[in-house]
Protein backbone atom coordinates (compact mmCIF):
# COMPACT_ATOMS: atom_id res chain seq x y z
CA UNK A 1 30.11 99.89 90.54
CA UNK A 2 30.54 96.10 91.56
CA UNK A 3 34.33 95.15 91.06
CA UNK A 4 35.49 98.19 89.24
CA UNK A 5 33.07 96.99 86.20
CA UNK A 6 33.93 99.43 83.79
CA UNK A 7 37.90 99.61 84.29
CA UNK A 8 39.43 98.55 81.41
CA UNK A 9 39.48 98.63 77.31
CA UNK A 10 36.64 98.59 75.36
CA UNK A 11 36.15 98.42 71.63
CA UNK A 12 33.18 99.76 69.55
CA UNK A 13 30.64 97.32 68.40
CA UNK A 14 27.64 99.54 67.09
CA UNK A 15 27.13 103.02 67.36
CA UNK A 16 23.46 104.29 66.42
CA UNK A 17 21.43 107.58 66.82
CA UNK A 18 17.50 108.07 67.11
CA UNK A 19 15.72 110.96 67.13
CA UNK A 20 12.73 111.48 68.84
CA UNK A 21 10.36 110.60 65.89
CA UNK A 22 12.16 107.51 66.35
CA UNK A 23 14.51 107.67 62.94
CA UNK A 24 17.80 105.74 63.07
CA UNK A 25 21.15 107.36 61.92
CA UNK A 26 24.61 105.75 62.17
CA UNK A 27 26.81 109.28 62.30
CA UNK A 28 30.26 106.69 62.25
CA UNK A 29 28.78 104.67 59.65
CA UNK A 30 27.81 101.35 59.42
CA UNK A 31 31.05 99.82 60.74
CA UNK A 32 32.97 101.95 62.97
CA UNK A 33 35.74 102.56 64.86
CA UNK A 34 36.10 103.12 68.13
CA UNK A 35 38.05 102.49 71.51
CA UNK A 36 37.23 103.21 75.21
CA UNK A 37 39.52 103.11 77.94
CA UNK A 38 38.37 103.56 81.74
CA UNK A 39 41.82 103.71 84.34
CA UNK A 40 41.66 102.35 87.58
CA UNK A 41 42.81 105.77 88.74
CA UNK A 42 40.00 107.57 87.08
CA UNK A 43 41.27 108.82 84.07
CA UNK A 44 39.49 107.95 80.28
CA UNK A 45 39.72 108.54 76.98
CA UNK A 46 37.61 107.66 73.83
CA UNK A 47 38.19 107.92 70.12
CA UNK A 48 35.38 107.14 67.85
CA UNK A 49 35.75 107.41 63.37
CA UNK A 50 33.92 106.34 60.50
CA UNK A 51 36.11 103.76 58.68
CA UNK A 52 35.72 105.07 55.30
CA UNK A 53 37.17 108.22 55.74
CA UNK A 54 38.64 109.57 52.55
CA UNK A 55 42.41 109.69 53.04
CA UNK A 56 44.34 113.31 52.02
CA UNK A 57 45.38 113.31 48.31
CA UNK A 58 48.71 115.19 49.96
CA UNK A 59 49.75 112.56 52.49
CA UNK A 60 50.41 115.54 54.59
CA UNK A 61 48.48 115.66 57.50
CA UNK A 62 49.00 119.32 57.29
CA UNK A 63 47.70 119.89 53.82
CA UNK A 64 44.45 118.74 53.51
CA UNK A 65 42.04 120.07 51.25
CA UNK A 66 38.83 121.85 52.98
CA UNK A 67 37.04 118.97 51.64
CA UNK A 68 39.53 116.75 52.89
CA UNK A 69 39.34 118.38 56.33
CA UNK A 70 35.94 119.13 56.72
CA UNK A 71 35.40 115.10 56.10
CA UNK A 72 37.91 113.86 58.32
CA UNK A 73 36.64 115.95 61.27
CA UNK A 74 32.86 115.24 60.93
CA UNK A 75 33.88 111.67 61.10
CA UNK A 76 35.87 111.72 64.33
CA UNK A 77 35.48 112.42 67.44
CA UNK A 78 37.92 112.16 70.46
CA UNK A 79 38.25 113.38 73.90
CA UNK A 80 39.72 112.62 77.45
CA UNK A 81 39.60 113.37 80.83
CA UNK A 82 39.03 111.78 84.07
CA UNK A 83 35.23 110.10 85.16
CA UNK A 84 32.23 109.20 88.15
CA UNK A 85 30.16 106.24 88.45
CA UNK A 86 27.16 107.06 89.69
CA UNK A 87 25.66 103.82 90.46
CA UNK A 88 22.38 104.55 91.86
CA UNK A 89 21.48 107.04 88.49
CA UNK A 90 23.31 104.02 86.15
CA UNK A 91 25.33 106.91 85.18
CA UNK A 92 29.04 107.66 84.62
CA UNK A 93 30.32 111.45 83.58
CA UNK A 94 33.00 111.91 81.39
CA UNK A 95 35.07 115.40 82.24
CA UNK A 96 36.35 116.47 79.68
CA UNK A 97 39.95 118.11 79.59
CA UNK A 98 40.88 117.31 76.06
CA UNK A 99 38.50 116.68 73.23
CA UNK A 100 38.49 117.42 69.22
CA UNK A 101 35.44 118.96 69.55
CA UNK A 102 36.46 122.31 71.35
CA UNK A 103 32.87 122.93 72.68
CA UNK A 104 33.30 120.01 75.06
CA UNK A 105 36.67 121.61 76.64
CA UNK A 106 35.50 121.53 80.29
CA UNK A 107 32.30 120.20 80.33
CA UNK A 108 31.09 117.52 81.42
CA UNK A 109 29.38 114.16 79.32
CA UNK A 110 27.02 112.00 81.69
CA UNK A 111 26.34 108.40 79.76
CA UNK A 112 23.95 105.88 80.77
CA UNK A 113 25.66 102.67 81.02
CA UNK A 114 24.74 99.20 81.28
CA UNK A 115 27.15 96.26 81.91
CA UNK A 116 26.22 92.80 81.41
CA UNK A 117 29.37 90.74 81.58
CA UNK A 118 32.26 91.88 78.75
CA UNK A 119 29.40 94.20 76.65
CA UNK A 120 28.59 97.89 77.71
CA UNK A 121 25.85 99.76 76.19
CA UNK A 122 26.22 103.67 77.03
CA UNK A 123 23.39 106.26 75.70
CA UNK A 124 23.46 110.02 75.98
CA UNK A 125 20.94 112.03 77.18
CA UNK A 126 18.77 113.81 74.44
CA UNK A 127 20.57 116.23 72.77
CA UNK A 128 20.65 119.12 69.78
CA UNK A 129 22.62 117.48 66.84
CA UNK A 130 22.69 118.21 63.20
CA UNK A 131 19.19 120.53 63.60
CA UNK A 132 17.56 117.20 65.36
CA UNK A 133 17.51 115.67 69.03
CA UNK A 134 19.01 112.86 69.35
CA UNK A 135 19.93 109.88 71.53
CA UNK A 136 23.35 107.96 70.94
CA UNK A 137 23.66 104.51 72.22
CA UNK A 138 27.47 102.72 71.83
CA UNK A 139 27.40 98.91 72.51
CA UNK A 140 30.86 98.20 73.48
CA UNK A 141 33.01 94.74 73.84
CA UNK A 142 35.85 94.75 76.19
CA UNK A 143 39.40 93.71 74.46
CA UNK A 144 41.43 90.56 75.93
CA UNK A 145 44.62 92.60 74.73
């Protein structure tokens, strides 16, 4: 990766899914949330929501309703770990050692990237999601915080 490209802090732009009939989904809604940071030293971490969460009627963050819950965890999704740039596949793999989704404990997420500048587009590989395969592509602007 030319000049250490993807180090840095990103922000989410657009999120969308496709299947491969070709239907478009937005799983964090039409405006999300999301941040992306890549460390010098290797290390990442990425937190992506849907913005119109319903809040708990509690304010407890321990006594949500299963409604409440169930909500706030299918529109979320976080995870960190450390990462490779493979530049000749115009890959990078996120290892995961901490995510909200337990499945990915210890796995690994390889993203297609491209960088052009201060936007990065990454897309998954095809995968099984909500009975359907999909391909997620996050367009990405990196912050001047």
């Amino acid at each position: 990766m030319q000049n250490g490209q993807l180090i840095g802090a990103w922000k989410l732009v657009a999120c969308e899914a496709r299947s491969s009939s070709g239907e478009v989904s937005y799983p964090y809604g039409g405006n999300p949330f999301g941040m992306l940071v890549y460390g010098s030293g290797g290390n990442m971490f990425v937190l992506l929501m849907r913005r119109d969460r319903p809040k708990f009627a509690s304010g407890d963050l321990w006594k949500g309703t299963p409604e409440e819950i169930k909500a706030a965890f299918e529109g979320f999704v976080a995870y960190c770990g450390t990462y490779e740039v493979n530049e000749e596949k115009e890959t990078v793999t996120h290892r995961v050692e901490g995510s909200s989704f337990p499945n990915w404990l210890g796995m690994d997420q390889e993203r297609f990237f491209k960088c052009s500048g201060d936007q990065l587009t990454l897309s998954t590989l095809p995968m099984q999601a909500g009975g359907r395969q999909l391909t997620v592509h996050f367009v990405w602007a990196r912050t001047r915080e």
